[in-house]
PDB file of N, CA and C in Angstrom:
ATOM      1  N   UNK A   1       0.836  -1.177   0.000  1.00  0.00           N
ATOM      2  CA  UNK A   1       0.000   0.000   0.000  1.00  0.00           C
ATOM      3  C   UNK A   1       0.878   1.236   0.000  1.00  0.00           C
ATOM      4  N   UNK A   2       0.237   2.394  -0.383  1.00  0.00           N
ATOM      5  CA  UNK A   2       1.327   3.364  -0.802  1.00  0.00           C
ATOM      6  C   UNK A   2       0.795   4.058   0.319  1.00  0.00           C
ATOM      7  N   UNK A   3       1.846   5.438   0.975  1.00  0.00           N
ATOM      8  CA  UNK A   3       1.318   5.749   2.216  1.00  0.00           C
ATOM      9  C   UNK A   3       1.063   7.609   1.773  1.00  0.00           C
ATOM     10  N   UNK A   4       1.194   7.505   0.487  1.00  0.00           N
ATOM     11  CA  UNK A   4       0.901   9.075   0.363  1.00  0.00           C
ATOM     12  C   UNK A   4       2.205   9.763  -0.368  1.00  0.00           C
ATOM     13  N   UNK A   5       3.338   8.998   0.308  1.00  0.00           N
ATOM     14  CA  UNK A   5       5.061   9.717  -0.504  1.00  0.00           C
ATOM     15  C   UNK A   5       5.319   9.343  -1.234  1.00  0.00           C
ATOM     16  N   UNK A   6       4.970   7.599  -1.933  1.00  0.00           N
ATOM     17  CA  UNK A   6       5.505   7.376  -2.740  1.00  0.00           C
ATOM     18  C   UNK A   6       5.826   5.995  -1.763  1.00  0.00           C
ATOM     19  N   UNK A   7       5.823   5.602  -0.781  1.00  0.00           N
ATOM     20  CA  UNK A   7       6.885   4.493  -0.058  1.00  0.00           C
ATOM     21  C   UNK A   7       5.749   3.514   0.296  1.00  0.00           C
ATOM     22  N   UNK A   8       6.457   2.301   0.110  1.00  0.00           N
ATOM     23  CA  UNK A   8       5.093   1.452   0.472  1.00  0.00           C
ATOM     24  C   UNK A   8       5.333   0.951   1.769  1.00  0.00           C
ATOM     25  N   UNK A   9       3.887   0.617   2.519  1.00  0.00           N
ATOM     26  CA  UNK A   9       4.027   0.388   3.487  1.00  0.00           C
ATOM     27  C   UNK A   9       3.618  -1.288   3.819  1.00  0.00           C
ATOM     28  N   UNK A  10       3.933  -1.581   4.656  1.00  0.00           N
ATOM     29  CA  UNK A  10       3.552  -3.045   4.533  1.00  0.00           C
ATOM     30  C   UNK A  10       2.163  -3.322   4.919  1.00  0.00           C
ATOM     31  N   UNK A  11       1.224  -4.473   4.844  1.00  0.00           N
ATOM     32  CA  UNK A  11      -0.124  -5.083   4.611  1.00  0.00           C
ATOM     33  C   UNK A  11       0.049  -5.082   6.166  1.00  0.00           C
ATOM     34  N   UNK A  12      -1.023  -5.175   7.221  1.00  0.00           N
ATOM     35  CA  UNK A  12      -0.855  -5.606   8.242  1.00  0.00           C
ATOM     36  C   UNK A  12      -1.618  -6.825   8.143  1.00  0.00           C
ATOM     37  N   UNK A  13      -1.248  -7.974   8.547  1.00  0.00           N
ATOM     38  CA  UNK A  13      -1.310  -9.128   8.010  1.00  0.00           C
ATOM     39  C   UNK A  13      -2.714  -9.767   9.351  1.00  0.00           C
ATOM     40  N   UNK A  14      -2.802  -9.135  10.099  1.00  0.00           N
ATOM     41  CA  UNK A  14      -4.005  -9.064  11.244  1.00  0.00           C
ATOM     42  C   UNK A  14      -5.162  -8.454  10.386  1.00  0.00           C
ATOM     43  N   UNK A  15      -5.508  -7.541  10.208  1.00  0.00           N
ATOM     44  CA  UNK A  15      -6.524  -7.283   9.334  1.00  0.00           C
ATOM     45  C   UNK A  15      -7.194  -7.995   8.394  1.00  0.00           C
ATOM     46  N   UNK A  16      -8.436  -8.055   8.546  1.00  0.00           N
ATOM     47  CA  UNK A  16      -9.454  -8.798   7.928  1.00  0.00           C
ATOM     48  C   UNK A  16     -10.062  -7.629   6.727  1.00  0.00           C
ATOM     49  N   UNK A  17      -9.842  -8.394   5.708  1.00  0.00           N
ATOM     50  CA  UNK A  17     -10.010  -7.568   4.245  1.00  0.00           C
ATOM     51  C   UNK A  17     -11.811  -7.903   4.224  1.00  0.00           C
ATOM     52  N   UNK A  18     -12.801  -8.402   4.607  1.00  0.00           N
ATOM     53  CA  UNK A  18     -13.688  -8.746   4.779  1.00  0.00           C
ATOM     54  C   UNK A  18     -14.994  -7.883   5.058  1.00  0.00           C
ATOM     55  N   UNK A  19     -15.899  -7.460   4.512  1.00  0.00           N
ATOM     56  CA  UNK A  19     -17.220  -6.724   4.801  1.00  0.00           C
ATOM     57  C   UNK A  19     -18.013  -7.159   5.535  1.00  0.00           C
ATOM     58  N   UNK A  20     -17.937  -7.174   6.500  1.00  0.00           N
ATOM     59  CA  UNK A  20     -19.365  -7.186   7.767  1.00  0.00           C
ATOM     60  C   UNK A  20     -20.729  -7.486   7.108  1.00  0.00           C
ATOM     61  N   UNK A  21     -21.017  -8.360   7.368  1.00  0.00           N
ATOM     62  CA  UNK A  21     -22.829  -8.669   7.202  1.00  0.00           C
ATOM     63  C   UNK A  21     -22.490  -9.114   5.708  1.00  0.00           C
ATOM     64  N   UNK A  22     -21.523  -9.502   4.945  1.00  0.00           N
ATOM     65  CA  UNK A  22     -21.762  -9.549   3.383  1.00  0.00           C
ATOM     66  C   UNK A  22     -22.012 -11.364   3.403  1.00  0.00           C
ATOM     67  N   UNK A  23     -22.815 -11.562   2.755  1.00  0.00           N
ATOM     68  CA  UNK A  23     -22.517 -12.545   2.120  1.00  0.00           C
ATOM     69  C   UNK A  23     -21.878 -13.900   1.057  1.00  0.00           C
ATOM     70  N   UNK A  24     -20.500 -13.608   1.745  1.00  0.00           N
ATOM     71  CA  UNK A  24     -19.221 -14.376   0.490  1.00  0.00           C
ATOM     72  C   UNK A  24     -20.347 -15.545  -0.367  1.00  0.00           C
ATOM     73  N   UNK A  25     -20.845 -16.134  -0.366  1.00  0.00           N
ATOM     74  CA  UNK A  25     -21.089 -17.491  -0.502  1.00  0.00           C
ATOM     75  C   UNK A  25     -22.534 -17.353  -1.345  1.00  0.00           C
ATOM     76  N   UNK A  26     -23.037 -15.748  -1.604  1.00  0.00           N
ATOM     77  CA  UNK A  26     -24.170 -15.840  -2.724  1.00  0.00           C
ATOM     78  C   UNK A  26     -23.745 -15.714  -3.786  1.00  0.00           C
ATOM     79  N   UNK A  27     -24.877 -14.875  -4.684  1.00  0.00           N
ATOM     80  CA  UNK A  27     -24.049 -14.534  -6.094  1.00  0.00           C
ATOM     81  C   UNK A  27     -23.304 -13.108  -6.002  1.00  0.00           C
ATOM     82  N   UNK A  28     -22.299 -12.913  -6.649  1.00  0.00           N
ATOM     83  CA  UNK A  28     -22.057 -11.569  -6.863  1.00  0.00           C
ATOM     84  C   UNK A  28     -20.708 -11.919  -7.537  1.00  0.00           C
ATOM     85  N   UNK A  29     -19.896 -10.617  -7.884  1.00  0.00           N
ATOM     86  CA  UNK A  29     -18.816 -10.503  -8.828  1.00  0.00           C
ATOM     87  C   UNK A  29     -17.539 -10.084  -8.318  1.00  0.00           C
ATOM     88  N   UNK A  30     -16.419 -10.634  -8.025  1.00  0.00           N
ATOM     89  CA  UNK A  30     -15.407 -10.352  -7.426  1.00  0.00           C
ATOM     90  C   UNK A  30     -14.493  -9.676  -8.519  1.00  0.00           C
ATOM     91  N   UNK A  31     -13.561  -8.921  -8.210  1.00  0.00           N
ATOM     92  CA  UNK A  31     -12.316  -8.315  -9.029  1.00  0.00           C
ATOM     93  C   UNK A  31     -11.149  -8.548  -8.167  1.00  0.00           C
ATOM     94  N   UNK A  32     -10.016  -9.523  -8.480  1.00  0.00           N
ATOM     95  CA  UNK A  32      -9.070  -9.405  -7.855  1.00  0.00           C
ATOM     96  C   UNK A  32      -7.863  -8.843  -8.347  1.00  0.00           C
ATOM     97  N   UNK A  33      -6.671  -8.103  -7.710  1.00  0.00           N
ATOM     98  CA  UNK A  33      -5.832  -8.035  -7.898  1.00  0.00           C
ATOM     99  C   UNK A  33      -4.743  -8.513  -7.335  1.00  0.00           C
ATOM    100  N   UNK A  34      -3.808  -9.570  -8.361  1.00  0.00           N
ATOM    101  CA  UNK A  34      -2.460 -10.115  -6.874  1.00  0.00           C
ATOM    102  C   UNK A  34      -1.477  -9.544  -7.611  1.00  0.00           C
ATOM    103  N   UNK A  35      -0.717  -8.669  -6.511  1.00  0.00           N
ATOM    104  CA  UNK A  35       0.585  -8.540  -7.044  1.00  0.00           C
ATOM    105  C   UNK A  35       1.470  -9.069  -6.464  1.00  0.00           C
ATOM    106  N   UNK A  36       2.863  -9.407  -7.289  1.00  0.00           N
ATOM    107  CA  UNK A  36       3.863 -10.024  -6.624  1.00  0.00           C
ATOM    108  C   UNK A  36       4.743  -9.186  -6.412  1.00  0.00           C
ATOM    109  N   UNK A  37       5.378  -9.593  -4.825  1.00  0.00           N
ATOM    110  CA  UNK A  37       5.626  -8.857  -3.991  1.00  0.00           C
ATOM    111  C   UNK A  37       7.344  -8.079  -4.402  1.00  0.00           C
ATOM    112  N   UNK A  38       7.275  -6.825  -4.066  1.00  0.00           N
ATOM    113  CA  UNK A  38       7.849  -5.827  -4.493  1.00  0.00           C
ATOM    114  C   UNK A  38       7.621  -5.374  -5.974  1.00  0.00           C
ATOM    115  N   UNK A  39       6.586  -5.866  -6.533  1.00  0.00           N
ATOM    116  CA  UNK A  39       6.711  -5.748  -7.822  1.00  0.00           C
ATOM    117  C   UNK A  39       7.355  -6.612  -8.770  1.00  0.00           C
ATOM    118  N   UNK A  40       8.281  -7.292  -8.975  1.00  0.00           N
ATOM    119  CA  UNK A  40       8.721  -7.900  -9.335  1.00  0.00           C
ATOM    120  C   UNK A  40       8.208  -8.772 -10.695  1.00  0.00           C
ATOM    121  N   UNK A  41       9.140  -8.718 -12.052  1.00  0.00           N
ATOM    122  CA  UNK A  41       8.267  -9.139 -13.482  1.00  0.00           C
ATOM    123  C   UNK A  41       8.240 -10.484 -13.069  1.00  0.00           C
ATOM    124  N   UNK A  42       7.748 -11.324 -12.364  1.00  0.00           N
ATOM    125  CA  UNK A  42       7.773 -12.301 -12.282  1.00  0.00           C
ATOM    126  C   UNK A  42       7.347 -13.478 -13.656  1.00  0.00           C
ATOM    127  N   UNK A  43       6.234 -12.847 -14.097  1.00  0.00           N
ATOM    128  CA  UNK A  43       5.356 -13.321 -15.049  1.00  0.00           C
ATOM    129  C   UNK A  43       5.705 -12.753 -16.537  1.00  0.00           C
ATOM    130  N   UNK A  44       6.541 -12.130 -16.914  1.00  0.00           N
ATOM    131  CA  UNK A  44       6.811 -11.845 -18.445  1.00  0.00           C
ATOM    132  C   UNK A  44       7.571 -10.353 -18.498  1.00  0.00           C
ATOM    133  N   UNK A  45       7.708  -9.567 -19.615  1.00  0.00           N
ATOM    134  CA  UNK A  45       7.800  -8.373 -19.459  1.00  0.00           C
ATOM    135  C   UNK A  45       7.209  -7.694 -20.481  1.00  0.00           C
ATOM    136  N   UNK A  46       6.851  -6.521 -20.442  1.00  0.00           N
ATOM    137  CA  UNK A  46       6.333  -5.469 -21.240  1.00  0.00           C
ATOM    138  C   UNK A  46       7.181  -4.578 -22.054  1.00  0.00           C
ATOM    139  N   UNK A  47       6.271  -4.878 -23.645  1.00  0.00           N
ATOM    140  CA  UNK A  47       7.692  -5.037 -24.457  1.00  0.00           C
ATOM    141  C   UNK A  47       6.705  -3.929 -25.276  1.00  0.00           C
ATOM    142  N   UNK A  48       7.246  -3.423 -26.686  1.00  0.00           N
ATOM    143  CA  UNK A  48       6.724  -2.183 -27.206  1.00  0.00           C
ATOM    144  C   UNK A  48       7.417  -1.312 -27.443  1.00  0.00           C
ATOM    145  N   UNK A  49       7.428  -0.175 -28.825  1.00  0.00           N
ATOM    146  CA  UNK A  49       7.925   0.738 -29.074  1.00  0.00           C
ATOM    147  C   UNK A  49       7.520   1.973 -28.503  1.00  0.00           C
ATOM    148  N   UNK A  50       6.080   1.996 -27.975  1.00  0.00           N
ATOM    149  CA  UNK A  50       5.230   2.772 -27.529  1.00  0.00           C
ATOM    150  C   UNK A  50       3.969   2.538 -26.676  1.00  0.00           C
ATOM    151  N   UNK A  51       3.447   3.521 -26.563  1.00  0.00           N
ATOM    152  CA  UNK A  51       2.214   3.389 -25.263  1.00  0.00           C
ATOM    153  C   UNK A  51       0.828   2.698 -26.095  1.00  0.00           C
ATOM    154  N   UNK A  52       1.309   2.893 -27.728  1.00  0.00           N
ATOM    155  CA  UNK A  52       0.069   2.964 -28.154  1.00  0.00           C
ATOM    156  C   UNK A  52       0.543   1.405 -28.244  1.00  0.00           C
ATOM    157  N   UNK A  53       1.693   0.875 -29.026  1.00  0.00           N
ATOM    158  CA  UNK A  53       2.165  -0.164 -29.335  1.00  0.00           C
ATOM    159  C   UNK A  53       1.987  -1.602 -28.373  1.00  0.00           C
ATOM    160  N   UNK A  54       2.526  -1.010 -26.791  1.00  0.00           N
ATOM    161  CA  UNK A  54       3.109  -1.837 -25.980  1.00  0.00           C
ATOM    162  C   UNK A  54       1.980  -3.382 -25.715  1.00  0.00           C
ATOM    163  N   UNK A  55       2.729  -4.468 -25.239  1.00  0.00           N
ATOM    164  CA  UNK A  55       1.883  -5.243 -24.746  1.00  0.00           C
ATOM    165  C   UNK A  55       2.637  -6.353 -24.279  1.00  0.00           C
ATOM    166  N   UNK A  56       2.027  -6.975 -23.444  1.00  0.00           N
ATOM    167  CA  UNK A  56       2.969  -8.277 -22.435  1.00  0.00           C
ATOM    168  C   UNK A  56       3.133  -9.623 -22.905  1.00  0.00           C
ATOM    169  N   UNK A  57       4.224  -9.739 -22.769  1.00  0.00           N
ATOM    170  CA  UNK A  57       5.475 -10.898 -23.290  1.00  0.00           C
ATOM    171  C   UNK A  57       5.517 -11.991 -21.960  1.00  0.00           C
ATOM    172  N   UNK A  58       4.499 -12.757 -21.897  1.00  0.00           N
ATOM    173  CA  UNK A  58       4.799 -13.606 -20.975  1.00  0.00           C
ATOM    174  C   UNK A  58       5.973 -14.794 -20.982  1.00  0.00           C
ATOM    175  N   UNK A  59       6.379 -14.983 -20.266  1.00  0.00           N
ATOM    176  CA  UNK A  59       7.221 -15.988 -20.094  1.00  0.00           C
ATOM    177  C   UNK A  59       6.544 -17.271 -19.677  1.00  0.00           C
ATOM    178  N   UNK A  60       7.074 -18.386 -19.415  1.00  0.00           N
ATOM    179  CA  UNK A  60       6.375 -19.708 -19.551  1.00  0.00           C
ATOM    180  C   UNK A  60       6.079 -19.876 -18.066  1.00  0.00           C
ATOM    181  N   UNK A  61       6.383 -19.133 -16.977  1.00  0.00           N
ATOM    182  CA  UNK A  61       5.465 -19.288 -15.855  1.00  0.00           C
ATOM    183  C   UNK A  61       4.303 -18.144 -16.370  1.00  0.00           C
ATOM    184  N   UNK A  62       4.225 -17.225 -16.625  1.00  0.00           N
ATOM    185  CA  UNK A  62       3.251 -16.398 -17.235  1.00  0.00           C
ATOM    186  C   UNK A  62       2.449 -16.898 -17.804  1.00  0.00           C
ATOM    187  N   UNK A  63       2.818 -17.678 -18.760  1.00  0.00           N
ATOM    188  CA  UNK A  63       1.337 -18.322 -19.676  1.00  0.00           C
ATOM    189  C   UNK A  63       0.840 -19.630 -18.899  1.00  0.00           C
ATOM    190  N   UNK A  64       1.663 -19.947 -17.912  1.00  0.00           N
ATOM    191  CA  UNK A  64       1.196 -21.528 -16.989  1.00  0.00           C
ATOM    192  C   UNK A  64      -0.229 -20.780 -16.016  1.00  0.00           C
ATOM    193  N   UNK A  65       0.507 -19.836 -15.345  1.00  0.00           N
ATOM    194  CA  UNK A  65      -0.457 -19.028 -14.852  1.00  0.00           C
ATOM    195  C   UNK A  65      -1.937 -18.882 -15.435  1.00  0.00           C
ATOM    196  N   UNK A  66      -1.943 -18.053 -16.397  1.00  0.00           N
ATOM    197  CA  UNK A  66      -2.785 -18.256 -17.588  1.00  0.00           C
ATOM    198  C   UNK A  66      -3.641 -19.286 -17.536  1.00  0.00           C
ATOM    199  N   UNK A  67      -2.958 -20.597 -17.997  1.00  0.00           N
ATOM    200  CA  UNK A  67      -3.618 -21.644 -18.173  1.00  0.00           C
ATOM    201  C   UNK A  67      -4.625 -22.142 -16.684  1.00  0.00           C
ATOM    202  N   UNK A  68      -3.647 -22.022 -16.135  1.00  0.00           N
ATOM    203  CA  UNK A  68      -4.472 -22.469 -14.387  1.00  0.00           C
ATOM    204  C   UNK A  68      -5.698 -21.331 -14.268  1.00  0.00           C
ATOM    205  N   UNK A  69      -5.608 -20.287 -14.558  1.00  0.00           N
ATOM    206  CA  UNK A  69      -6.888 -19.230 -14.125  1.00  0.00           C
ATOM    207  C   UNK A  69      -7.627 -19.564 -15.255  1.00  0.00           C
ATOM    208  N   UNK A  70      -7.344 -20.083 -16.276  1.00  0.00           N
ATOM    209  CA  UNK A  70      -8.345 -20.651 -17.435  1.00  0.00           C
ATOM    210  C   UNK A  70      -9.334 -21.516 -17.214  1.00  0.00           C
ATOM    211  N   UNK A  71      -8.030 -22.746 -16.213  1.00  0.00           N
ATOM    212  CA  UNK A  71      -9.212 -23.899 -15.437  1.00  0.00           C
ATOM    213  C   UNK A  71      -9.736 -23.737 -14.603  1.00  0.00           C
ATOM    214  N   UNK A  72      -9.702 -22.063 -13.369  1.00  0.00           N
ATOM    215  CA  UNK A  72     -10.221 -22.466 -12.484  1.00  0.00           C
ATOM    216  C   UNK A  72     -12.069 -22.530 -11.916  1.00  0.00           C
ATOM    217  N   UNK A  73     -13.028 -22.185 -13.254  1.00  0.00           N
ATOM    218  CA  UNK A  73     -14.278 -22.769 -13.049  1.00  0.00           C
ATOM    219  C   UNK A  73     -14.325 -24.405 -12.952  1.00  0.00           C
ATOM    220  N   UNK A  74     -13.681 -25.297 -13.750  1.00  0.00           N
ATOM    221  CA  UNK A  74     -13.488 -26.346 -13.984  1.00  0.00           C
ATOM    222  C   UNK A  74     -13.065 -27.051 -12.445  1.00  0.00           C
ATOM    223  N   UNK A  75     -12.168 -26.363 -12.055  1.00  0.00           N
ATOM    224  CA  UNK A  75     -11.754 -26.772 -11.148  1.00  0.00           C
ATOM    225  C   UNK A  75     -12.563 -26.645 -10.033  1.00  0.00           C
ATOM    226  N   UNK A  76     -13.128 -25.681  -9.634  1.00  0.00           N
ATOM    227  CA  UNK A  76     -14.199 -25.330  -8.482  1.00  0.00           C
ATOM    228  C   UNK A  76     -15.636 -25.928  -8.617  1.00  0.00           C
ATOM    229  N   UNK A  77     -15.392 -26.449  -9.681  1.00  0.00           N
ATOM    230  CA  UNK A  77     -16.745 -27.255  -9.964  1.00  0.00           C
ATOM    231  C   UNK A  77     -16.934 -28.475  -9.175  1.00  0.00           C
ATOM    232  N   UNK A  78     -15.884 -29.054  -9.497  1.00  0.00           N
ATOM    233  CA  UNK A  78     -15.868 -30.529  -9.052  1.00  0.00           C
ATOM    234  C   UNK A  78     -15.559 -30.565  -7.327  1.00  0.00           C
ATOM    235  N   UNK A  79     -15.573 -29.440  -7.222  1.00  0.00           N
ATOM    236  CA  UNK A  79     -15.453 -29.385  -5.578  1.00  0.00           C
ATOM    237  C   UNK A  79     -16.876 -28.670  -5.179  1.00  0.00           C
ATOM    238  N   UNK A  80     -17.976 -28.531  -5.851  1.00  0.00           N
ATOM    239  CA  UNK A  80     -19.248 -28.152  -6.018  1.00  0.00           C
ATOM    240  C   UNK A  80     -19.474 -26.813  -5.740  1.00  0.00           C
ATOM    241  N   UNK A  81     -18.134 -25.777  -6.099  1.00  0.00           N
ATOM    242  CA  UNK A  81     -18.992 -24.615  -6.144  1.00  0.00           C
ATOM    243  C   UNK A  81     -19.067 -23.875  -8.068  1.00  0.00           C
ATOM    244  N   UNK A  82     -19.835 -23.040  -8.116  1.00  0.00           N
ATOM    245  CA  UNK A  82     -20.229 -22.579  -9.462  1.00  0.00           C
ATOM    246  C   UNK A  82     -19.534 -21.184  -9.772  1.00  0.00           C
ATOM    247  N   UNK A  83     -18.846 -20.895 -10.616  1.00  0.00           N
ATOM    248  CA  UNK A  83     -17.836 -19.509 -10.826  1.00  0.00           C
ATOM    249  C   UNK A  83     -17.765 -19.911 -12.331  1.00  0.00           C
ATOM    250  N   UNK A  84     -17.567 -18.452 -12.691  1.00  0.00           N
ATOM    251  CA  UNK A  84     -17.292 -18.280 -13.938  1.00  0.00           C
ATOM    252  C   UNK A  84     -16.434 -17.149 -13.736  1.00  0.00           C
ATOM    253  N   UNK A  85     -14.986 -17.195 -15.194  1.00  0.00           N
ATOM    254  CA  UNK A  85     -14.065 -16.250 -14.939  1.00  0.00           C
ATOM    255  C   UNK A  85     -14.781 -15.824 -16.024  1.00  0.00           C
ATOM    256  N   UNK A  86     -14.858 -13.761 -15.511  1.00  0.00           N
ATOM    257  CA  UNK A  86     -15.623 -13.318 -16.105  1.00  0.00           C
ATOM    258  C   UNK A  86     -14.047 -12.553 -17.505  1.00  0.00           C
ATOM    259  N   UNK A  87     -12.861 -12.392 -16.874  1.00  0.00           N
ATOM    260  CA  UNK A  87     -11.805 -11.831 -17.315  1.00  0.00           C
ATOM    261  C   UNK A  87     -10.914 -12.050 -16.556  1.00  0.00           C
ATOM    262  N   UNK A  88      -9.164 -12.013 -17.028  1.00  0.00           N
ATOM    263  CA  UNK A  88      -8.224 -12.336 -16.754  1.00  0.00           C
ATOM    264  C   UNK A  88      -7.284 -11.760 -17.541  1.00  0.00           C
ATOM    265  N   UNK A  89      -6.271 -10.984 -16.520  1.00  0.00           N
ATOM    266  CA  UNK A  89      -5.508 -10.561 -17.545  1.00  0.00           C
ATOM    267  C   UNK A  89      -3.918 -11.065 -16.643  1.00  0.00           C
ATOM    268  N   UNK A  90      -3.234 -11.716 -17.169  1.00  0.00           N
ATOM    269  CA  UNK A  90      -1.880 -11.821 -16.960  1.00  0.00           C
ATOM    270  C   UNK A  90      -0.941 -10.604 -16.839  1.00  0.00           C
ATOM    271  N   UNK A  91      -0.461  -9.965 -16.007  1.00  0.00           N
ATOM    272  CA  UNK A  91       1.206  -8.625 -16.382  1.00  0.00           C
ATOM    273  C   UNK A  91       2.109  -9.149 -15.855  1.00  0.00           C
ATOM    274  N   UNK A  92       2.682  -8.259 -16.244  1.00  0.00           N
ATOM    275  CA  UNK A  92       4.585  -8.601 -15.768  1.00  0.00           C
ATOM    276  C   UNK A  92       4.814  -9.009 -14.266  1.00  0.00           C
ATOM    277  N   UNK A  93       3.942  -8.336 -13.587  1.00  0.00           N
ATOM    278  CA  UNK A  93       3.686  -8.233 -12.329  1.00  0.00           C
ATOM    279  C   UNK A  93       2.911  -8.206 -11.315  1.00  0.00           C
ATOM    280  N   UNK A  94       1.824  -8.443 -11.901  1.00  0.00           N
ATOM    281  CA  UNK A  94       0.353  -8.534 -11.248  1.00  0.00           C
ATOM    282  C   UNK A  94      -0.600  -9.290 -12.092  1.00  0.00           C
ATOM    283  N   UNK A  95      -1.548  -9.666 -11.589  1.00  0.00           N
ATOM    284  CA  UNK A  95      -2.868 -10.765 -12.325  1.00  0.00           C
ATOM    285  C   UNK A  95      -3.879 -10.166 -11.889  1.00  0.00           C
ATOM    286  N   UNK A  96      -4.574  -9.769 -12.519  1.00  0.00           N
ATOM    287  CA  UNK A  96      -6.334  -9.143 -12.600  1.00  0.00           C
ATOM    288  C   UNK A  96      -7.276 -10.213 -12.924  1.00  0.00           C
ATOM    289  N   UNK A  97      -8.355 -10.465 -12.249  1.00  0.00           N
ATOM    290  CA  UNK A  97      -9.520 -11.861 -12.298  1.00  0.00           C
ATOM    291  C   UNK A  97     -10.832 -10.970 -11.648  1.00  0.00           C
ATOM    292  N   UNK A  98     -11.472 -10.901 -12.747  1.00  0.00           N
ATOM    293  CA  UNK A  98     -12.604 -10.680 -12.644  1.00  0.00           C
ATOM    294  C   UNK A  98     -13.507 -12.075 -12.709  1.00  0.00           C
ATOM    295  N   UNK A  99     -14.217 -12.352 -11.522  1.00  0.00           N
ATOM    296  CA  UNK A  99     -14.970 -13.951 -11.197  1.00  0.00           C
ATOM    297  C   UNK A  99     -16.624 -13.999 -11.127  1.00  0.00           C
ATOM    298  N   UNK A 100     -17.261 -14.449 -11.722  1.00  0.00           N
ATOM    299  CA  UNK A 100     -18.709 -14.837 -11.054  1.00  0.00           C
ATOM    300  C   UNK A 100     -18.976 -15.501 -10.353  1.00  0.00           C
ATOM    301  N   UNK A 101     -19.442 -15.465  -9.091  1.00  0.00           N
ATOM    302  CA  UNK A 101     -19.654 -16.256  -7.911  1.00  0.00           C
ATOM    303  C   UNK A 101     -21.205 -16.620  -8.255  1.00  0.00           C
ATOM    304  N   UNK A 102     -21.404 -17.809  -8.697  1.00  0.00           N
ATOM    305  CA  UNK A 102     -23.115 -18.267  -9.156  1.00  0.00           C
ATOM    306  C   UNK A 102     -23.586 -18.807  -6.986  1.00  0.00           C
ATOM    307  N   UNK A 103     -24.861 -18.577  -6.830  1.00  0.00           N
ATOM    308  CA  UNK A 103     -25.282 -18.975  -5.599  1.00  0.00           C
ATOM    309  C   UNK A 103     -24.786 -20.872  -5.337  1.00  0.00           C
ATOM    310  N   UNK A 104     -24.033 -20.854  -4.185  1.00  0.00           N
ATOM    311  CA  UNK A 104     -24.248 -22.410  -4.273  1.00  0.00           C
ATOM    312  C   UNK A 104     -25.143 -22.612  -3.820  1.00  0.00           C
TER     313      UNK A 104
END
């Protein structure tokens, strides 16, 4: 988390990221973001002559990645819950998953 200067500060790892009274377990639409930690291209790099040009060069943990967030309705199925990935985007350094949570 950024603290306002520019410097990041660390997660306090006690804190519950969680909404009071919500219901995880109906329907609704999650957006996640994971980044890896310090930033780090873990997953490919961003390649391009320009802003208009640019676009991400995954590397082969990058596209494995990929593949696993591809399966993971498939996968949550057979453990009986219902999701659909609504979007997914792989970066150099972070993964965006937009999910449908269907009611179990």
């Amino acid at each position: 988390m950024d603290n306002g200067q520019g410097k990041r500060r660390p997660v306090d790892p006690m804190r519950h990221h969680r909404e009071n009274g919500w219901d995880y377990k109906g329907r609704a639409i999650y957006h996640f973001t994971l980044p890896v930690e310090e930033r780090y291209p873990l997953f490919g790099t961003l390649d391009g002559e320009s802003a208009e040009t640019a676009f991400v060069r995954l590397n082969p943990f990058g596209r494995r990645v990929c593949q696993m967030l591809c399966g993971l309705a498939q996968f949550y199925a057979g453990k009986g819950f219902a999701l659909k990935v609504l979007a997914q985007k792989v970066m150099p350094d972070h993964v965006h998953l937009v999910i449908l949570l269907q009611a179990s």
